[in-house]
C-alpha atoms as a PDB file:
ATOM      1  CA  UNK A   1     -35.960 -12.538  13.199  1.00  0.00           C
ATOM      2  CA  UNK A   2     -33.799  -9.524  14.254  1.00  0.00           C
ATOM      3  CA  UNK A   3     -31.923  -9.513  10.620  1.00  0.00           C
ATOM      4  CA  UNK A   4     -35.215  -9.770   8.757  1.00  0.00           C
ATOM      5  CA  UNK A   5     -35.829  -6.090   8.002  1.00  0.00           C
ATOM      6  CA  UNK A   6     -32.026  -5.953   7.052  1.00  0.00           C
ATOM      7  CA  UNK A   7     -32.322  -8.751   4.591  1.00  0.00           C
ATOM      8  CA  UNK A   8     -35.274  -7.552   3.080  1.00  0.00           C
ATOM      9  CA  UNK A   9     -34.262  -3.655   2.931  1.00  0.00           C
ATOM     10  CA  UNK A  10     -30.485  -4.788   1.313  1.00  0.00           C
ATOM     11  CA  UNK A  11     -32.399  -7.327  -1.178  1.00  0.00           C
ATOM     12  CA  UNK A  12     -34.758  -4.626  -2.402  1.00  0.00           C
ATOM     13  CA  UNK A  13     -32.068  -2.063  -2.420  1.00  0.00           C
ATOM     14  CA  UNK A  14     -29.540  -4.349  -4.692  1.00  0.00           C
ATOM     15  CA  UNK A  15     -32.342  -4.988  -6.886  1.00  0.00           C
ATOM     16  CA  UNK A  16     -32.912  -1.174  -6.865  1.00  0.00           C
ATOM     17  CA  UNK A  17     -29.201  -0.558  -7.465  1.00  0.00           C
ATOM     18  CA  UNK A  18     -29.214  -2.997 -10.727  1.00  0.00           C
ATOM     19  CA  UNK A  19     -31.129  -0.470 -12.364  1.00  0.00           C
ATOM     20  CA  UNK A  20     -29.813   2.443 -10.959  1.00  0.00           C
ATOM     21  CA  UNK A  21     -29.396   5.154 -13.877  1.00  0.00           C
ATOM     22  CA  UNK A  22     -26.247   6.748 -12.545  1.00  0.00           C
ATOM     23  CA  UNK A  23     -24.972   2.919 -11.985  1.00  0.00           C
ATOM     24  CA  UNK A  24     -25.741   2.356 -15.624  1.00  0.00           C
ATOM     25  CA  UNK A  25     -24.179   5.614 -17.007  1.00  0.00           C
ATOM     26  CA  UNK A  26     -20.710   5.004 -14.530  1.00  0.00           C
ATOM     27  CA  UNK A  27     -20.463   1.299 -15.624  1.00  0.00           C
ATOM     28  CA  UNK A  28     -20.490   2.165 -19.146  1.00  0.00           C
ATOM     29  CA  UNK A  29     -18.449   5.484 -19.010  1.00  0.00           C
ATOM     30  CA  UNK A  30     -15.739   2.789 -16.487  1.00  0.00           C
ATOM     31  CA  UNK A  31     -15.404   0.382 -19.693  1.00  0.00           C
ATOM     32  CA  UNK A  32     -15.152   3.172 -21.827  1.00  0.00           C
ATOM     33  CA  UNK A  33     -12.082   4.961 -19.980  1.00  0.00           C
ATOM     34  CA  UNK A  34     -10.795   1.521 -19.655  1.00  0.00           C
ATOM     35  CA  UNK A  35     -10.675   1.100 -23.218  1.00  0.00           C
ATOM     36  CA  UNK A  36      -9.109   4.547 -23.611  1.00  0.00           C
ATOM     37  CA  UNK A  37      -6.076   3.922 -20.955  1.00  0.00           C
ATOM     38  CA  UNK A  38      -5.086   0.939 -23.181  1.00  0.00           C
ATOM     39  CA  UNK A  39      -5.817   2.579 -26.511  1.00  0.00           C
ATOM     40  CA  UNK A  40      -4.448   5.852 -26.303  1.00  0.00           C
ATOM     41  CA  UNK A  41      -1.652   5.293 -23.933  1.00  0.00           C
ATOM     42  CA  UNK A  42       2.222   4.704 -25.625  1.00  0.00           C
ATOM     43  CA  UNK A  43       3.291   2.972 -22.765  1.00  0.00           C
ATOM     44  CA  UNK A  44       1.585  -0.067 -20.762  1.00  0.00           C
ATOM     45  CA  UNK A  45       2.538   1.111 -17.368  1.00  0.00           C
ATOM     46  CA  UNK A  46       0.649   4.517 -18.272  1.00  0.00           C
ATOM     47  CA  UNK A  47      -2.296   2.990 -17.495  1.00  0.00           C
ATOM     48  CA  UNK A  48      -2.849   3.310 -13.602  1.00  0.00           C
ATOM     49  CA  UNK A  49      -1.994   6.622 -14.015  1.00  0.00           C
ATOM     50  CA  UNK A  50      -5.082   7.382 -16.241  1.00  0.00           C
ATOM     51  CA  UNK A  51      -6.771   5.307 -13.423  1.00  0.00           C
ATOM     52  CA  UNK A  52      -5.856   7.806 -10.808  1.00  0.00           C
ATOM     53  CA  UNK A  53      -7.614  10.433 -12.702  1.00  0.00           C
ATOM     54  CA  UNK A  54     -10.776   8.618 -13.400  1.00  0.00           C
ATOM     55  CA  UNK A  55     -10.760   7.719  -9.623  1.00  0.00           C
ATOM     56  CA  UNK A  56     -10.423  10.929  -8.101  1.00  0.00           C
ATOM     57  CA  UNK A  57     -13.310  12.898 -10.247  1.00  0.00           C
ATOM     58  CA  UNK A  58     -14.995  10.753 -12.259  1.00  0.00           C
ATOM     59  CA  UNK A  59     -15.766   7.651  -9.392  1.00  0.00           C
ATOM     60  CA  UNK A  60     -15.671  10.219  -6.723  1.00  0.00           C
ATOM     61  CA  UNK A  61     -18.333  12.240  -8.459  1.00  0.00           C
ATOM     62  CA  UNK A  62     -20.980   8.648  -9.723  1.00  0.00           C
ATOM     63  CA  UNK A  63     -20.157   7.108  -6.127  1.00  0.00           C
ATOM     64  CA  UNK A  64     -21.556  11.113  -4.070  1.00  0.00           C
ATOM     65  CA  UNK A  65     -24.850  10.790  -7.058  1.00  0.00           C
ATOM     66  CA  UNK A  66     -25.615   7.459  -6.537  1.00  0.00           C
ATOM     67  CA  UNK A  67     -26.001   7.154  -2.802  1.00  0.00           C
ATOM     68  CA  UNK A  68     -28.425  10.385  -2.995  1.00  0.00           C
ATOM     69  CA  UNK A  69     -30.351   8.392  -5.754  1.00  0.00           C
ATOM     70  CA  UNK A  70     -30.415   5.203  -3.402  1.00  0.00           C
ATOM     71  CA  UNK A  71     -31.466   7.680  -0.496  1.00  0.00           C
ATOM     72  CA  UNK A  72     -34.441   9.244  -2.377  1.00  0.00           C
ATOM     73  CA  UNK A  73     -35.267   6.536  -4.931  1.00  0.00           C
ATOM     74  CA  UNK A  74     -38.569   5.896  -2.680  1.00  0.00           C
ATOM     75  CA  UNK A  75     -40.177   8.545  -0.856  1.00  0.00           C
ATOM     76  CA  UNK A  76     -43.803   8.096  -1.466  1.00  0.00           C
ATOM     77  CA  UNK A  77     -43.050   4.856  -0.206  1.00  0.00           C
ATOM     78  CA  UNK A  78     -41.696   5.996   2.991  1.00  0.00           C
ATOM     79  CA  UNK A  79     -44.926   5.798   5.138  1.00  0.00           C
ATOM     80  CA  UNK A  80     -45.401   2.322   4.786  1.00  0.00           C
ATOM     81  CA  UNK A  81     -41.219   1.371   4.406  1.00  0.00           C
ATOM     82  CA  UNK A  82     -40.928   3.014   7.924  1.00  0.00           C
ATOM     83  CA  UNK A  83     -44.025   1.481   9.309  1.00  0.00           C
ATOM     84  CA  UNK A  84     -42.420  -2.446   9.474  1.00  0.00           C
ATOM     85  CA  UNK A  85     -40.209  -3.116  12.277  1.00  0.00           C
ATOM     86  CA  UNK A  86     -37.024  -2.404  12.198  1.00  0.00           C
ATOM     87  CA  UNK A  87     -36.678  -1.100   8.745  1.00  0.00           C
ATOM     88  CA  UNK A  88     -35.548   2.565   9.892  1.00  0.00           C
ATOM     89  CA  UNK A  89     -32.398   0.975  11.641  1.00  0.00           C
ATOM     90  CA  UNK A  90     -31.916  -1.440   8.283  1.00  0.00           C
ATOM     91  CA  UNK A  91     -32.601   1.115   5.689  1.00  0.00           C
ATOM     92  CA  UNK A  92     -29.409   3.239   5.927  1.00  0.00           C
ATOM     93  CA  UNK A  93     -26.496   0.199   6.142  1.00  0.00           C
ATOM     94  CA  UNK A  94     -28.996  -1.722   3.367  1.00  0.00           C
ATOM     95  CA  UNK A  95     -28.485   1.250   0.617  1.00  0.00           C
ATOM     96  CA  UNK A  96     -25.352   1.712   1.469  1.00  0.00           C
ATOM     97  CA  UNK A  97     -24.052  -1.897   1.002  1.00  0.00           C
ATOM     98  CA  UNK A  98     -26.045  -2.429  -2.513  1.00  0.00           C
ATOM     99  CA  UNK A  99     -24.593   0.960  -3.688  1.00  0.00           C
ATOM    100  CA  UNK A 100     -21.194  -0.512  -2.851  1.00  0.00           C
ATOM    101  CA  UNK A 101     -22.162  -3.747  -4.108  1.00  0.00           C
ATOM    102  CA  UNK A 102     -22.946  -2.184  -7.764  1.00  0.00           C
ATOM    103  CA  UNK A 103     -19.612  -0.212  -7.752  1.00  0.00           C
ATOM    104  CA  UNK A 104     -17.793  -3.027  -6.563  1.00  0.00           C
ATOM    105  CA  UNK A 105     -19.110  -4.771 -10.059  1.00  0.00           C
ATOM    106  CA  UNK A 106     -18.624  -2.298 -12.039  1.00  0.00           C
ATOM    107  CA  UNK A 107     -15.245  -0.769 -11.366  1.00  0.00           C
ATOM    108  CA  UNK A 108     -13.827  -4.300 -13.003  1.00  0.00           C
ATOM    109  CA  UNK A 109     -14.829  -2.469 -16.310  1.00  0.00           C
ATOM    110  CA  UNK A 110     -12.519   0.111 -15.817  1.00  0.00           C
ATOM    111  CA  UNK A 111      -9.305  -2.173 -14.824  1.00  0.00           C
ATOM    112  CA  UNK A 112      -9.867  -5.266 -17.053  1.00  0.00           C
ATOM    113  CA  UNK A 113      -8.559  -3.934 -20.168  1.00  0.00           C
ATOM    114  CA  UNK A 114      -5.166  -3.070 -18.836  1.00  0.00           C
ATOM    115  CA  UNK A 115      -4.683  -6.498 -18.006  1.00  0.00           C
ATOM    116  CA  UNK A 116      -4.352  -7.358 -21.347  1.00  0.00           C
ATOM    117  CA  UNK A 117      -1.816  -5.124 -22.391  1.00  0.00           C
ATOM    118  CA  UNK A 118       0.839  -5.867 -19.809  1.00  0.00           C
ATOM    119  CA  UNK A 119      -0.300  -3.855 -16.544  1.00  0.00           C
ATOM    120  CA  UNK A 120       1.016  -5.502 -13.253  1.00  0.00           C
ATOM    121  CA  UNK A 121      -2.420  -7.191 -11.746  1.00  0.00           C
ATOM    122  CA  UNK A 122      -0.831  -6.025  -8.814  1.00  0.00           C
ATOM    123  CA  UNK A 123      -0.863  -2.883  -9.187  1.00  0.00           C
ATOM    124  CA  UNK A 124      -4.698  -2.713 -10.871  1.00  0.00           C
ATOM    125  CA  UNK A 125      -6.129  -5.156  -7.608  1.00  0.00           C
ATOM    126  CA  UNK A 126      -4.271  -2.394  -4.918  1.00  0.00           C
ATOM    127  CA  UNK A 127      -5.950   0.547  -7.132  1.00  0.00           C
ATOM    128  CA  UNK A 128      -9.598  -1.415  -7.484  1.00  0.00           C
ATOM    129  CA  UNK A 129      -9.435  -1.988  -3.747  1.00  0.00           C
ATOM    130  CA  UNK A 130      -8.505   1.734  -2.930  1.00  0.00           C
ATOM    131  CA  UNK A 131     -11.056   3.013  -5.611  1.00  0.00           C
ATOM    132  CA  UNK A 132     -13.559   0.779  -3.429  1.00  0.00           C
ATOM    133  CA  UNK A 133     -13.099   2.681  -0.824  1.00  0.00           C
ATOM    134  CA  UNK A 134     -13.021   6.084  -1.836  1.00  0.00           C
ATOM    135  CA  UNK A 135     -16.585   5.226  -3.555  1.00  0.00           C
ATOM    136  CA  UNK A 136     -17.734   3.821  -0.264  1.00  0.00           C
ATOM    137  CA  UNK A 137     -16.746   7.485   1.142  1.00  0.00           C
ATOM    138  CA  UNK A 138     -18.799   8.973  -1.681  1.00  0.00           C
ATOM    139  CA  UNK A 139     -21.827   6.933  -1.364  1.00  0.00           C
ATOM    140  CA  UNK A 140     -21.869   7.467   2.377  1.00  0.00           C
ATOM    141  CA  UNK A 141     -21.613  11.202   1.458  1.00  0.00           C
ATOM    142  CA  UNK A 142     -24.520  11.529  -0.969  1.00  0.00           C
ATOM    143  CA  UNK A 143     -27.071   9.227   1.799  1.00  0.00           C
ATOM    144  CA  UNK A 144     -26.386  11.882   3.924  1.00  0.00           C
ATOM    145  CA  UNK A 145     -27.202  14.582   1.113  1.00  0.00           C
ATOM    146  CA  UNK A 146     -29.864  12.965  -0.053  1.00  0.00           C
ATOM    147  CA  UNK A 147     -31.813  11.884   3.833  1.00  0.00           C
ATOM    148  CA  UNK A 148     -31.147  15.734   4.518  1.00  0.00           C
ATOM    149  CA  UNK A 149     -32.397  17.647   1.111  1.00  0.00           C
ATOM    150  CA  UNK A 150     -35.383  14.859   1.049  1.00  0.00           C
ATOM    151  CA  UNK A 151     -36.172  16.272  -2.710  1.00  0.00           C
ATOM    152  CA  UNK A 152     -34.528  15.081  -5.976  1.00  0.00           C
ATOM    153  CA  UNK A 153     -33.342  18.586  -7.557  1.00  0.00           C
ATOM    154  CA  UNK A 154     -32.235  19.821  -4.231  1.00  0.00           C
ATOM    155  CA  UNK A 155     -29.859  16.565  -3.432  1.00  0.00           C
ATOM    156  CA  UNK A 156     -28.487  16.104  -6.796  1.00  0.00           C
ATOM    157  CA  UNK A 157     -27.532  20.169  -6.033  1.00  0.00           C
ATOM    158  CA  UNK A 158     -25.958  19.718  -2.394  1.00  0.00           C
ATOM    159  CA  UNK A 159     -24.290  16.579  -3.769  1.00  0.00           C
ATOM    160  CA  UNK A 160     -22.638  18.087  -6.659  1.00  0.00           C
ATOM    161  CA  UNK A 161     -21.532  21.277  -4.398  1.00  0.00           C
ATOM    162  CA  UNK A 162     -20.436  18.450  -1.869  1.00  0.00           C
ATOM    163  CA  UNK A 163     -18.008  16.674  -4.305  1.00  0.00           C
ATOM    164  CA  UNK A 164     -16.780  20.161  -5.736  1.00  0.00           C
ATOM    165  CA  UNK A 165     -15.651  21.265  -2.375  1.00  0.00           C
ATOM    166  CA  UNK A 166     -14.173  18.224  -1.431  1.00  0.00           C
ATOM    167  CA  UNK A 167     -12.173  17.806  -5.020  1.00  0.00           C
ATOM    168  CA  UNK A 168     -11.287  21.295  -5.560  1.00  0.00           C
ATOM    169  CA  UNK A 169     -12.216  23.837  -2.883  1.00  0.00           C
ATOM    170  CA  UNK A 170     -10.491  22.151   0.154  1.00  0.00           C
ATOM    171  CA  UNK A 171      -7.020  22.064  -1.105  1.00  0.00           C
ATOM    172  CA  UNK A 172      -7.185  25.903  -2.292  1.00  0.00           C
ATOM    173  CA  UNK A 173      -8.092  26.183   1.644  1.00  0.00           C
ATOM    174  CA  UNK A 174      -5.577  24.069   2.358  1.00  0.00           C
ATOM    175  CA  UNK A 175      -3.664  25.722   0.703  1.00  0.00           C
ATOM    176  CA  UNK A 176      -4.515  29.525   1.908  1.00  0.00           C
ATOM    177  CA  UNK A 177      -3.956  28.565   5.272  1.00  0.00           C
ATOM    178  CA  UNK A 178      -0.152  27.170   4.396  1.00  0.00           C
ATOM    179  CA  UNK A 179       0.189  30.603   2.632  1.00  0.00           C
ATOM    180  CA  UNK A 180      -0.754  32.690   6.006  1.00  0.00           C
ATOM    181  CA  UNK A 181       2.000  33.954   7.534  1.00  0.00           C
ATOM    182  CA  UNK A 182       1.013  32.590  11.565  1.00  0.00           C
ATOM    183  CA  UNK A 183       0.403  29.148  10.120  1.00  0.00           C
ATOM    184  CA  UNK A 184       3.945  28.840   8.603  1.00  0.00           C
ATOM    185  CA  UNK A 185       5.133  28.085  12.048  1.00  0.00           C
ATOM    186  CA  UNK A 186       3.085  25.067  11.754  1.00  0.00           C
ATOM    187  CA  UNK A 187       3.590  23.795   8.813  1.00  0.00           C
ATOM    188  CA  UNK A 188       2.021  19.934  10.679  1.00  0.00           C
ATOM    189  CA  UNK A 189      -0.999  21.825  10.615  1.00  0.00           C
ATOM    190  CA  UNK A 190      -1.085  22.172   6.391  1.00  0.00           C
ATOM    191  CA  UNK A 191       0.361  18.006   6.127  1.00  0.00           C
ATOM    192  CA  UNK A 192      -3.024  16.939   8.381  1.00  0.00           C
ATOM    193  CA  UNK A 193      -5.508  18.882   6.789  1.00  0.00           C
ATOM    194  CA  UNK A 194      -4.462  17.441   3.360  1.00  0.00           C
ATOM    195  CA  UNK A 195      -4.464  13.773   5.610  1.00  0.00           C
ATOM    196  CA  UNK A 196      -7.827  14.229   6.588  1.00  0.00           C
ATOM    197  CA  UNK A 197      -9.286  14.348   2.877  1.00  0.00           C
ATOM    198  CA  UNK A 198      -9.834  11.233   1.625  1.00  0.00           C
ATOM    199  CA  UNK A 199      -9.419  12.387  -1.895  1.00  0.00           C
ATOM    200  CA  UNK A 200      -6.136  14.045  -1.112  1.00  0.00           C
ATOM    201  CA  UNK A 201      -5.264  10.593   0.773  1.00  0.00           C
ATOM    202  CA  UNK A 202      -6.339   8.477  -2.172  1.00  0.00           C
ATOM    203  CA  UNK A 203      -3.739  10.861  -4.707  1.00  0.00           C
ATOM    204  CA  UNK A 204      -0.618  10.821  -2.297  1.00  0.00           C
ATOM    205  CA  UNK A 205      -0.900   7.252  -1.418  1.00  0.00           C
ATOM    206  CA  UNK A 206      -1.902   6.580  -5.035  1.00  0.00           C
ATOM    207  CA  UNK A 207       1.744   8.527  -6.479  1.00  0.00           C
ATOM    208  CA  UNK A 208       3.881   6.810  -3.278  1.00  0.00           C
ATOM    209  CA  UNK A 209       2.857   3.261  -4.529  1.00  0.00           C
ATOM    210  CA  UNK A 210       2.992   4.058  -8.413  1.00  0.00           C
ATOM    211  CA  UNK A 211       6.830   5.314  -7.407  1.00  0.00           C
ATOM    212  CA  UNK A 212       5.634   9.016  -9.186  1.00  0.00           C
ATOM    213  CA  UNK A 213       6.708  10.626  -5.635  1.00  0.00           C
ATOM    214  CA  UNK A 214      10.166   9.873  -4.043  1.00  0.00           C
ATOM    215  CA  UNK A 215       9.795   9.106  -0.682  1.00  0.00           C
ATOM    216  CA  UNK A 216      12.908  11.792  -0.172  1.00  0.00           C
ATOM    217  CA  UNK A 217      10.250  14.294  -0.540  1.00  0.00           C
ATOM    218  CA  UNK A 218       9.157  14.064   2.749  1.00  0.00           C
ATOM    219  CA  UNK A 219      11.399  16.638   4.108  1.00  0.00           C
ATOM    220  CA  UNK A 220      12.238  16.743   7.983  1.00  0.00           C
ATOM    221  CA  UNK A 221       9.002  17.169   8.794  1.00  0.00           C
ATOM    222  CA  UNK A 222       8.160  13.820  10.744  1.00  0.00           C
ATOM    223  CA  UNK A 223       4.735  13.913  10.222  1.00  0.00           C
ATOM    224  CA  UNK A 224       5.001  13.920   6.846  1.00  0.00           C
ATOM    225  CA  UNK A 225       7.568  10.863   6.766  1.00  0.00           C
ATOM    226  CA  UNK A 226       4.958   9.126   8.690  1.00  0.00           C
ATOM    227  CA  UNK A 227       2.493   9.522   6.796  1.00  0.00           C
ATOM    228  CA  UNK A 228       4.772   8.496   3.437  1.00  0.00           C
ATOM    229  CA  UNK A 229       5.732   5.376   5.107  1.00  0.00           C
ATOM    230  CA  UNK A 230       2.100   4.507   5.911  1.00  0.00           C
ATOM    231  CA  UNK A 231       0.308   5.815   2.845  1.00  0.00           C
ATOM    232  CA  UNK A 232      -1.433   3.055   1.824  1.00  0.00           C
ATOM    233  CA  UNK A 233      -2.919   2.270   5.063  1.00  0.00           C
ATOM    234  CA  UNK A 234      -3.636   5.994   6.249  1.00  0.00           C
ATOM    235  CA  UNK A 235      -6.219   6.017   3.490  1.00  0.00           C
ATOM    236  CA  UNK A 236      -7.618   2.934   4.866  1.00  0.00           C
ATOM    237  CA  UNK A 237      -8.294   4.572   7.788  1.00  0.00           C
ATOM    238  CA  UNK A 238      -9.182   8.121   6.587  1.00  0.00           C
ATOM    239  CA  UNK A 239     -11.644   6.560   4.361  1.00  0.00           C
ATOM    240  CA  UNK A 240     -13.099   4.418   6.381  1.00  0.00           C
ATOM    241  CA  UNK A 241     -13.403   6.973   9.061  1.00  0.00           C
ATOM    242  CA  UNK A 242     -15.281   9.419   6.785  1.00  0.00           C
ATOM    243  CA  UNK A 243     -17.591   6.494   5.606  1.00  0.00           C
ATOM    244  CA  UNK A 244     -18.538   5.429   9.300  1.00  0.00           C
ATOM    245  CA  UNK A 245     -19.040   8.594  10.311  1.00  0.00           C
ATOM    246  CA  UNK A 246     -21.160   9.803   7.358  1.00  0.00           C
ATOM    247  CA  UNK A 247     -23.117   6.798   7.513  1.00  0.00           C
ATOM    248  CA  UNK A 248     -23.899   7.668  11.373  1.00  0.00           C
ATOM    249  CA  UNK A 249     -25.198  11.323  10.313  1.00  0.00           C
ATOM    250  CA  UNK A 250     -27.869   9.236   7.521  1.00  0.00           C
ATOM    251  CA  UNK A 251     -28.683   6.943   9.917  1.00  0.00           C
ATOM    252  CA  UNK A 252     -29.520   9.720  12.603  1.00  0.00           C
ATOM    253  CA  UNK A 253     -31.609  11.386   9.852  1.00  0.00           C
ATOM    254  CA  UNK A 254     -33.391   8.352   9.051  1.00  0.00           C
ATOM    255  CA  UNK A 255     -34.706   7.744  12.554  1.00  0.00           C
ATOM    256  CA  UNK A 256     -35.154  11.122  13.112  1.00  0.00           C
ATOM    257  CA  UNK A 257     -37.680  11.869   9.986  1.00  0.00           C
ATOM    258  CA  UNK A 258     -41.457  12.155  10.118  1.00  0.00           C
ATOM    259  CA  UNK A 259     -43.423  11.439   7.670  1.00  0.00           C
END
């Protein structure tokens, strides 16, 4: 059957994820946090805000480390995983699904203690869903680190420069180029560089729907009004985006590898 490799590769590969160490470590460091937004916050409705934080760097950072320990949790095996039809073209989606699998199971640990301490369910399900995503876009982005570096040391490196860029080096770019004196005259071009970023998606869209951002701060800039008004779903999209097309660049290295 055409779906046989699939199943197979995604049933191995969520069995693979269960004892993932980096799975492990994030689930336990999620309940933890989780504990600490309820504990340590004055005020109830502090909590999502402690949720953006862990979102952005600390799921941002497990999600990029776990898909390059799903994409080189098996080399040696390689020879004879490749050798059985149609596992190349299943072995790319099938990591990628069980890594999303294990964060979708574990980011409960994170939100389920606010729930009992007044936090709008609401609010916590839009913020799980959202924090899906942006892990999805971090697990796409360390397959492709780890199919390319094919060696432990050398992924875990590329994946931690990887999220460090993305986090913290593209909005000082982002930021250069809004402080250079031909691109003031475009000030569309600074709004769509920060709308391509996923992470910088996840915060603005995050700070719209938590009401920390008036929506008067827009400006006159219609770009940016637009993108206010459709916050929530322009991550959708951005993330999505990123995840399809990083998956495409693992998948291209998969079929592409000789062993």
């Amino acid at each position: 059957m055409r779906g046989a490799p699939f199943r197979a590769v995604l049933g191995r590969e969520l069995r693979a994820a269960g004892h993932s160490r980096q799975i492990r470590v994030f689930a336990a460091l999620a309940l933890a946090a989780g504990l600490a937004a309820v504990s340590f916050n004055e005020f109830a409705g502090s909590a999502p805000f402690f949720f953006l934080q862990v979102a952005l760097h600390a799921v941002s950072l497990f999600s990029v480390l776990a898909g390059v320990g799903a994409a080189l949790a098996e080399p040696e095996e390689w020879p004879f995983l490749f050798a059985q039809p149609g596992a190349r073209r299943a072995l790319v989606p099938g990591k990628f699904l069980a890594v999303a699998a294990a964060f979708a199971v574990s980011l409960p640990f994170l939100f389920a203690p606010a729930l009992f301490r007044g936090s709008s369910p609401a609010v916590l399900g839009g913020l799980y869903l959202q924090t899906l995503l942006l892990a999805a876009t971090g697990a796409a982005a360390g397959l492709v680190a780890g199919f390319y570096s094919r060696d432990r040391v050398r992924g875990f490196f590329a994946a931690v420069v990887l999220w460090i860029a993305a986090v913290f080096l593209y909005d000082f770019a982002a930021l250069a180029t809004a402080s250079w004196s031909p691109a003031r005259e475009w000030p569309d071009l600074w709004i769509a560089l920060l709308m391509l970023n996923p992470l910088d998606a996840f915060r603005i869209q995050a700070l719209f729907s938590l009401e920390q951002i008036p929506p008067e701060s827009a400006g006159d800039r219609p770009l940016a009004r637009w993108w206010v008004t459709h916050a929530t779903a322009w991550f959708a999209v951005v993330s999505l985006m990123w995840t399809a097309l990083l998956l495409a660049f693992a998948a291209r290295r998969a079929g592409r590898m000789e062993i």
